[in-house]
N, C-alpha and C. Protein backbone atom coordinates (compact mmCIF):
# COMPACT_ATOMS: atom_id res chain seq x y z
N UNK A 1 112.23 99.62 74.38
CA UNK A 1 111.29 99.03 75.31
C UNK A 1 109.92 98.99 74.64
N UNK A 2 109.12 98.09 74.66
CA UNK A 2 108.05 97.56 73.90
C UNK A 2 106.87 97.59 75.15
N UNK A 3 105.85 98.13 74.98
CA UNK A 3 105.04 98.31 75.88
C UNK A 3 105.02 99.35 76.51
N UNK A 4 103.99 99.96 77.74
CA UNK A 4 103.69 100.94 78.87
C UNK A 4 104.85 100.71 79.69
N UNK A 5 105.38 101.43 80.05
CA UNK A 5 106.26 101.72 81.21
C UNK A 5 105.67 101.53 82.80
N UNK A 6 106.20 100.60 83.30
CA UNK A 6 105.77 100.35 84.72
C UNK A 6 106.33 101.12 85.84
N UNK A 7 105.59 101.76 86.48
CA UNK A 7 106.29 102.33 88.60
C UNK A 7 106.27 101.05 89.40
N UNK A 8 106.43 100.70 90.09
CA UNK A 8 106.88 100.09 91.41
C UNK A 8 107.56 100.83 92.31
N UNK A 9 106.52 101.21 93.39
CA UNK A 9 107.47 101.94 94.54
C UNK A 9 107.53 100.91 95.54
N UNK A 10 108.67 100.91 96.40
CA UNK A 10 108.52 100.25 97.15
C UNK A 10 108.87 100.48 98.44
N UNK A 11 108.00 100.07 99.37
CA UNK A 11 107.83 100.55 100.61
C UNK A 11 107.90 99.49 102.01
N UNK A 12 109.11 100.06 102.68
CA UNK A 12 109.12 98.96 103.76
C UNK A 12 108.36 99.69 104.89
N UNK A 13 107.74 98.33 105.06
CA UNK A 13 106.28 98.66 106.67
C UNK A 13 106.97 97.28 107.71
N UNK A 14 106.16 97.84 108.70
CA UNK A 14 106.74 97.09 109.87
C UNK A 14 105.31 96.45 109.81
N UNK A 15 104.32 96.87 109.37
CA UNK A 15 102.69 95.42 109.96
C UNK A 15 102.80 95.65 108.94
N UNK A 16 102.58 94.22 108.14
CA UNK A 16 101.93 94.27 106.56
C UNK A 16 100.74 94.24 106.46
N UNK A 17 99.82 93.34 107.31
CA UNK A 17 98.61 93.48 106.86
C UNK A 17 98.37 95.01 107.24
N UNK A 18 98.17 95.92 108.47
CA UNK A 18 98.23 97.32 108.67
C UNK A 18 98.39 97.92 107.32
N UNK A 19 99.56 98.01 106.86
CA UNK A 19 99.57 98.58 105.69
C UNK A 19 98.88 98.57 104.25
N UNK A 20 98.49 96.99 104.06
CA UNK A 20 97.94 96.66 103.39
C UNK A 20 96.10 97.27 103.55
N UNK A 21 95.91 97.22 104.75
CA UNK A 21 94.44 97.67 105.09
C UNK A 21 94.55 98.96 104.46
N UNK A 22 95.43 99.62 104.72
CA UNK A 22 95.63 101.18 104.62
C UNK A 22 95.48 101.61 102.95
N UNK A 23 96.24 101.15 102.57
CA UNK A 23 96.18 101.30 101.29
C UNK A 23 94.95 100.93 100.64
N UNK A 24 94.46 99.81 101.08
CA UNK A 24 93.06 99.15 100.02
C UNK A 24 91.75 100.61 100.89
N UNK A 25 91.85 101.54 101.82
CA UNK A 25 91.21 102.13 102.06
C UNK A 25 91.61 103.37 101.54
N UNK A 26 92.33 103.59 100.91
CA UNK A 26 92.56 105.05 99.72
C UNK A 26 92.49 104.91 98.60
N UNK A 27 91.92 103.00 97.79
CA UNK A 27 91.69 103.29 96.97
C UNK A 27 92.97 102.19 95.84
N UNK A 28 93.51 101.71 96.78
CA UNK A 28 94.42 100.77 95.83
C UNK A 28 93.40 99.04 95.88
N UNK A 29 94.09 98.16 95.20
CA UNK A 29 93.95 96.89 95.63
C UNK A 29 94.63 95.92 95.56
N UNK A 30 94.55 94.82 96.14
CA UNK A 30 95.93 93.61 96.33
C UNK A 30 95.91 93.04 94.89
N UNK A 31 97.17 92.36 94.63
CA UNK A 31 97.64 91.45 93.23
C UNK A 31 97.88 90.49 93.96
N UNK A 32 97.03 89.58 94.14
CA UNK A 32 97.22 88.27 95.00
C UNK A 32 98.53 87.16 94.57
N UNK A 33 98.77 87.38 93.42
CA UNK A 33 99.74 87.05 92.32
C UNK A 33 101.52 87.22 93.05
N UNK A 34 100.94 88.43 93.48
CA UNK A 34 102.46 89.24 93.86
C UNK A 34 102.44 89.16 95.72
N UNK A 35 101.98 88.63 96.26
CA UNK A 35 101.34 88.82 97.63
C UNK A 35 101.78 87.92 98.30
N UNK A 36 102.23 87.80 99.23
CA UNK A 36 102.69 86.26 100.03
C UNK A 36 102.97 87.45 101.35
N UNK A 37 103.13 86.32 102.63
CA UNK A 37 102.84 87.20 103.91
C UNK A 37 104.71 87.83 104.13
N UNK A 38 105.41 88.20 103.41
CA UNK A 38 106.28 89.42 103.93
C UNK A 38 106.42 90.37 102.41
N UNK A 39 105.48 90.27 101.83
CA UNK A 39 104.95 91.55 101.02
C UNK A 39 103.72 91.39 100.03
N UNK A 40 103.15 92.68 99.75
CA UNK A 40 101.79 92.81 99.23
C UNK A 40 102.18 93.87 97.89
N UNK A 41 101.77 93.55 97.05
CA UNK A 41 101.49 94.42 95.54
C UNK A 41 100.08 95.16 95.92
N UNK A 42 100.32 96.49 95.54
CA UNK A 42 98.92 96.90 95.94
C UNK A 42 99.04 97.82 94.44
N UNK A 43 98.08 97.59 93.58
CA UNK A 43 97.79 98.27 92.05
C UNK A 43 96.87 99.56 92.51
N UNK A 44 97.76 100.77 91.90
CA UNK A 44 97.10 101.93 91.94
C UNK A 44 96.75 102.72 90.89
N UNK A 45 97.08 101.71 89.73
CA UNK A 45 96.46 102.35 88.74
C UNK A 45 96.79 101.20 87.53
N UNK A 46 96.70 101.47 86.33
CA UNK A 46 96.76 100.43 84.96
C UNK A 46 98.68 99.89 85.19
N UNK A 47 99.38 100.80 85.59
CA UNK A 47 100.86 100.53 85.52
C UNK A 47 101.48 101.54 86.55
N UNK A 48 101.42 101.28 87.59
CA UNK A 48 101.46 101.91 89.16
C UNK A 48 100.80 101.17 90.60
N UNK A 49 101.92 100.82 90.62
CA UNK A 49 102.01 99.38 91.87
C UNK A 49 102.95 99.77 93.36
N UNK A 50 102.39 99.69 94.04
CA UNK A 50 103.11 100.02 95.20
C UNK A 50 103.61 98.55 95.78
N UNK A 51 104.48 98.42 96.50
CA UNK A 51 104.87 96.86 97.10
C UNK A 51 105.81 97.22 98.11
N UNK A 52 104.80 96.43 99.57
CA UNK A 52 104.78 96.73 100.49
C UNK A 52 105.50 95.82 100.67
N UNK A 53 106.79 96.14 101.55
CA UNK A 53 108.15 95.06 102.03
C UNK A 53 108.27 94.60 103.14
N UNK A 54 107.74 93.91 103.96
CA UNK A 54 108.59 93.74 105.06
C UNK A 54 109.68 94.15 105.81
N UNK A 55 110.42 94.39 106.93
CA UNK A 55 111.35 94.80 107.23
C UNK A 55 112.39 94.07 106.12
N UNK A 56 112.24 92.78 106.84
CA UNK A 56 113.25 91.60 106.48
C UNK A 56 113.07 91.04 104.56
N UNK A 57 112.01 91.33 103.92
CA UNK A 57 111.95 91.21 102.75
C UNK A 57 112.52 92.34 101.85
N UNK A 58 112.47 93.83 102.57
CA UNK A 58 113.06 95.21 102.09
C UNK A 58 114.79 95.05 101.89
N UNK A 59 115.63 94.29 103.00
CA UNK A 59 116.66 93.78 102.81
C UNK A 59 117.23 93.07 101.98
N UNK A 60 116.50 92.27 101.21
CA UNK A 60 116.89 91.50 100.37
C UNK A 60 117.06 92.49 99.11
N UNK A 61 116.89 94.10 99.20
CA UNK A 61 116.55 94.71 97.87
C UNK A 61 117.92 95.35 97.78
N UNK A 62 118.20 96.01 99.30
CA UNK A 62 118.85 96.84 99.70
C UNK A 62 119.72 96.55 100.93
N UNK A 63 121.05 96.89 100.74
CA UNK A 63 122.18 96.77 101.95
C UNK A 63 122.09 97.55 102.96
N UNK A 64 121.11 99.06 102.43
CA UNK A 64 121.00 100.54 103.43
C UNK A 64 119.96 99.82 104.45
N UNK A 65 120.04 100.20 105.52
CA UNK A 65 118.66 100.10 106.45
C UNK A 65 117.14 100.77 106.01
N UNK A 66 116.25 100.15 106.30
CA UNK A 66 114.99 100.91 106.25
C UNK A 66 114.94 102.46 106.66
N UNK A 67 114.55 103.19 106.23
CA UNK A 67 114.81 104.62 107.25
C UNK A 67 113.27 104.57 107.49
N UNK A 68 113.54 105.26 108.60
CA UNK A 68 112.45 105.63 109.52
C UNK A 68 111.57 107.01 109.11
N UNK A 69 110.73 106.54 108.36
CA UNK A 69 109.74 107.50 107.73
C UNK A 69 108.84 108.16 108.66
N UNK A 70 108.87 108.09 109.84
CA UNK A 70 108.58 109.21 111.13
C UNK A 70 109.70 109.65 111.64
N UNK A 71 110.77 109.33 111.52
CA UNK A 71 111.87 110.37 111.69
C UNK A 71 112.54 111.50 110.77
N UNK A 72 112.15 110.60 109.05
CA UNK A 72 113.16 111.31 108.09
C UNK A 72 112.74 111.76 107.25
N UNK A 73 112.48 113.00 106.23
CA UNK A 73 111.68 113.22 105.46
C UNK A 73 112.03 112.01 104.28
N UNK A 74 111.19 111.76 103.04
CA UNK A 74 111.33 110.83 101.87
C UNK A 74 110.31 111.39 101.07
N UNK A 75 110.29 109.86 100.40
CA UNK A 75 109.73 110.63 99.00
C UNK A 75 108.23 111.12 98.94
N UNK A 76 107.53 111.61 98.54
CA UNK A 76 106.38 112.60 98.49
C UNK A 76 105.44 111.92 97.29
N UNK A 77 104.44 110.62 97.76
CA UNK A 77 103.98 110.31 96.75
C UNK A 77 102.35 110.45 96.43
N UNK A 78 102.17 111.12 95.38
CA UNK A 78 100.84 112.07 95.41
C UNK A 78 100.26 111.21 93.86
N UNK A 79 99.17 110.64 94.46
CA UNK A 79 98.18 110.24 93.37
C UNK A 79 97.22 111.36 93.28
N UNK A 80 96.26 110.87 92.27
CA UNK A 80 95.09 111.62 91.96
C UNK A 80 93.76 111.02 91.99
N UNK A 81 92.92 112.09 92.43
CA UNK A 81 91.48 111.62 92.39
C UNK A 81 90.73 112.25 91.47
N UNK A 82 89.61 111.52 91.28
CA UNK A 82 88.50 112.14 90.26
C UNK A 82 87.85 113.29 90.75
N UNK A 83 87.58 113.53 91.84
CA UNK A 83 86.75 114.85 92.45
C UNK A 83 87.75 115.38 93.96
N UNK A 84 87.11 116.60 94.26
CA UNK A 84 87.56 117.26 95.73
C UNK A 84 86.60 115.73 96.37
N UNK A 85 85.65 116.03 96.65
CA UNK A 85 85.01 115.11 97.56
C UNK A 85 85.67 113.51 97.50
N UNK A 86 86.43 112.95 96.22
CA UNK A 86 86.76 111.67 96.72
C UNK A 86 88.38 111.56 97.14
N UNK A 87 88.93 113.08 97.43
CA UNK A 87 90.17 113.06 98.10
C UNK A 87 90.16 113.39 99.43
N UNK A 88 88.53 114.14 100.02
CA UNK A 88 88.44 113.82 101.19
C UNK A 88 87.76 112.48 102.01
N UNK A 89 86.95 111.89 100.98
CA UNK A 89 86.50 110.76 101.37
C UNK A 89 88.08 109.77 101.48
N UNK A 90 88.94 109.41 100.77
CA UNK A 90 90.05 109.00 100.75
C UNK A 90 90.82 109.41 102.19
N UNK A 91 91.11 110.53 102.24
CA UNK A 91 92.02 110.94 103.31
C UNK A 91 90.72 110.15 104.59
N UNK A 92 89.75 110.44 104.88
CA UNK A 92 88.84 109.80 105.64
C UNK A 92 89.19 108.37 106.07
N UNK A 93 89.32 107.25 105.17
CA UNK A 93 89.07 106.06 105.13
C UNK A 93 90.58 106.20 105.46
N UNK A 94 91.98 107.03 104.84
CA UNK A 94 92.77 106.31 105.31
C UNK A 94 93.11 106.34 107.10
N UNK A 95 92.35 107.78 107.16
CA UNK A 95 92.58 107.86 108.88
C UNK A 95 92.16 106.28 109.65
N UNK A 96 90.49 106.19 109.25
CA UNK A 96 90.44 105.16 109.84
C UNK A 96 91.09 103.89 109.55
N UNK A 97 91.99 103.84 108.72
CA UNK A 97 92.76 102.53 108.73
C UNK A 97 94.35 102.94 109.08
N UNK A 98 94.45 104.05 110.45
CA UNK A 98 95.49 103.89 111.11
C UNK A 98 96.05 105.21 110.26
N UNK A 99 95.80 105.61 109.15
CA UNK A 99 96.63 106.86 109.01
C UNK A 99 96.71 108.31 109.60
N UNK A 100 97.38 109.39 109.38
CA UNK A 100 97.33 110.54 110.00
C UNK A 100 96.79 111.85 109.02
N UNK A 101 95.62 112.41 109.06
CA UNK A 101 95.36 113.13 107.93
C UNK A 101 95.93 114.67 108.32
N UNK A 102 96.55 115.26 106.93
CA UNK A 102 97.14 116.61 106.99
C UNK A 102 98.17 116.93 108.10
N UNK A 103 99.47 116.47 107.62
CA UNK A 103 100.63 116.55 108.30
C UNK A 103 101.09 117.91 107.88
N UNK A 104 100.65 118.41 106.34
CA UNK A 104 100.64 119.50 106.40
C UNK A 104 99.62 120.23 105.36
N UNK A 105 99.25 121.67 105.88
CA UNK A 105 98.00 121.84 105.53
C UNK A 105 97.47 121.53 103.88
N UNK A 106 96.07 121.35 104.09
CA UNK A 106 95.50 121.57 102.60
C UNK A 106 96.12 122.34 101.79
N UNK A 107 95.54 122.37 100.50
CA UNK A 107 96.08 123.34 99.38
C UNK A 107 94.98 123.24 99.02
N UNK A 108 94.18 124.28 98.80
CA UNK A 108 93.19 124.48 97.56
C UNK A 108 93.34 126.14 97.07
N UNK A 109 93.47 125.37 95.74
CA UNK A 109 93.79 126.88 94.70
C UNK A 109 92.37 126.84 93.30
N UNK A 110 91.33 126.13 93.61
CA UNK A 110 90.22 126.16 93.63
C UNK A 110 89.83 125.50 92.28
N UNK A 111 91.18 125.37 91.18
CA UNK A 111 91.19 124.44 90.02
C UNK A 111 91.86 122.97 90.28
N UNK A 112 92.46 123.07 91.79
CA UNK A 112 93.25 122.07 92.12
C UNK A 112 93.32 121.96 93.60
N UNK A 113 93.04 120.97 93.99
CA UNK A 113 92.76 120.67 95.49
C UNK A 113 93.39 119.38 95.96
N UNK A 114 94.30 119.65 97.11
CA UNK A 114 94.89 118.75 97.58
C UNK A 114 94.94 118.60 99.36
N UNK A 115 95.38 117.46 99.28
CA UNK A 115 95.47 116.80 100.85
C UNK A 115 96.31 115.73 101.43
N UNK A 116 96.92 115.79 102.15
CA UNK A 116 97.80 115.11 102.82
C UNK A 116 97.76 114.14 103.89
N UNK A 117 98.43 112.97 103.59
CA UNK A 117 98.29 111.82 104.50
C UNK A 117 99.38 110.72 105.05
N UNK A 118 99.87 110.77 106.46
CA UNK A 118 101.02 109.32 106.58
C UNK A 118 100.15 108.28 106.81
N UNK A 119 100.78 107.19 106.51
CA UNK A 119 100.37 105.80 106.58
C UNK A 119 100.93 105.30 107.68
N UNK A 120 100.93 104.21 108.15
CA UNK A 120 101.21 103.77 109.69
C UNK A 120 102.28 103.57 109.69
N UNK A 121 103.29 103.89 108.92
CA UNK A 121 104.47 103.58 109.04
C UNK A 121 105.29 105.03 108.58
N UNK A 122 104.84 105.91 108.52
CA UNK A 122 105.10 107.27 108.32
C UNK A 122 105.36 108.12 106.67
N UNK A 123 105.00 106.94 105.69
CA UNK A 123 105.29 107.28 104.29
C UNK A 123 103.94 108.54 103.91
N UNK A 124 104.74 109.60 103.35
CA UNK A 124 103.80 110.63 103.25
C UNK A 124 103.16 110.40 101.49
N UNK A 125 101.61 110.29 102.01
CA UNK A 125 100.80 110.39 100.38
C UNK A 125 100.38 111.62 100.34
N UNK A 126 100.08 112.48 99.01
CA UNK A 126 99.03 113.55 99.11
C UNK A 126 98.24 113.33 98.04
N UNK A 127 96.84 113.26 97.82
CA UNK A 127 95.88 113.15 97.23
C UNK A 127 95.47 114.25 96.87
N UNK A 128 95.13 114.54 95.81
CA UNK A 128 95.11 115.79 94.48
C UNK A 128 94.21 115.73 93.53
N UNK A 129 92.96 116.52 93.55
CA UNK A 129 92.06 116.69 92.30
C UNK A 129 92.75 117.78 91.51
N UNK A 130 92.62 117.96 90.22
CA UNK A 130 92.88 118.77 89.39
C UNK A 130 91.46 118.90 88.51
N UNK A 131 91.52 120.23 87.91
CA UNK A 131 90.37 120.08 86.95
C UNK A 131 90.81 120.17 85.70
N UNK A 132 90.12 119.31 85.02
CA UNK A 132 90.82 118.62 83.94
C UNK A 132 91.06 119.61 82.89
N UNK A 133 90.27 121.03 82.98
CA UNK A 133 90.91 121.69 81.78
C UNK A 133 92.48 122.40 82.44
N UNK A 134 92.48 122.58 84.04
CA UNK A 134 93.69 123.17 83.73
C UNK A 134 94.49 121.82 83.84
N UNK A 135 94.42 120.36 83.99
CA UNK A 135 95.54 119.74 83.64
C UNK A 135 95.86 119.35 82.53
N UNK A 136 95.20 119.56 81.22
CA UNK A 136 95.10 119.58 79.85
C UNK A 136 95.88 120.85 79.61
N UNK A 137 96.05 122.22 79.89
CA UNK A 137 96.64 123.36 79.78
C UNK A 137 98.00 123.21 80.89
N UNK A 138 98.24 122.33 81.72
CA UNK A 138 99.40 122.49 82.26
C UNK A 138 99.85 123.54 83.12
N UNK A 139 100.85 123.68 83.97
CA UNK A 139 101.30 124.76 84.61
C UNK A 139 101.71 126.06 84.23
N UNK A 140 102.43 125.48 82.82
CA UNK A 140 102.57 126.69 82.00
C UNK A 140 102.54 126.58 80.56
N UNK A 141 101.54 126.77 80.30
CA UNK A 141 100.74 126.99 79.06
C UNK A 141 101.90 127.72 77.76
N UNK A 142 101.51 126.64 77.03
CA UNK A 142 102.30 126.95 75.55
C UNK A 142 101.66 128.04 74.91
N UNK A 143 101.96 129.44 74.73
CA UNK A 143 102.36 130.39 74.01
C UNK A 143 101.60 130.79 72.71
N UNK A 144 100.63 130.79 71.59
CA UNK A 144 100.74 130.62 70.12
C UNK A 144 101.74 131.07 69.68
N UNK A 145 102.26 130.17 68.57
CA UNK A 145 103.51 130.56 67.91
C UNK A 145 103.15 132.25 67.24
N UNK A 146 104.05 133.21 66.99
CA UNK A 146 103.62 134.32 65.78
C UNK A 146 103.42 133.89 64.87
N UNK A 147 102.39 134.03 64.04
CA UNK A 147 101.65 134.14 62.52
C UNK A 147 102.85 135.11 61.76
């Protein structure tokens, strides 16, 4: 494979524009390219794209039904922010565009701070500062070899 490796998650919503609001208020934005009214590309980073499905456009992907992301747990998708303050400003903006902030509690472990959010259709985000030296050192730190 030649090039960056691409994500595409994809997410079936019952209001697209709803969803679409939601998202451009945590910080993503539309690919007008990819966009037509029963789904939206929303770019969340250089190669990390979310694409918002329609009921009836999600079908065309998949034979399973939509599951009901206020009934069922799923997948757990956690971006990152540059500071604590722009993962609460984030969780902020997404409330007011219909989301639910902290479904379950904060985490702050004071090198790394996080927060939790559903979208109007019940898909759980959590938004996460790290500080960059411990995400450069990792969870568990490589060892020096013996001399």
């Amino acid at each position: 494979m030649s090039g960056p490796q691409m994500i595409f998650v994809n997410l079936p919503v019952s209001d697209l524009a709803a969803s679409r609001a939601f998202m451009e208020a945590i910080g993503t934005t539309n690919e007008p390219k990819f966009t037509d009214d029963t789904a939206a590309c929303m770019v969340a980073g250089d190669n990390i794209f979310f694409m918002l499905l329609t009921h009836d456009k999600y079908r065309q992907f998949s034979p399973l039904p939509a599951a009901d992301a206020k009934a069922v747990g799923g997948p757990l998708l956690c971006l990152s922010r540059p500071s604590r303050a722009a993962v609460d400003a984030d969780i902020a903006a997404g409330v007011a565009a219909g989301g639910t902030a902290d479904p379950t509690p904060p985490q702050d472990y004071g090198m790394m701070y996080g927060r939790s959010l559903l979208d109007p259709d019940g898909h759980h985000f959590e938004l996460m500062w790290m500080d960059p030296a411990m995400a450069e050192q990792g969870a568990h730190p490589v060892e020096p070899a013996d001399a």
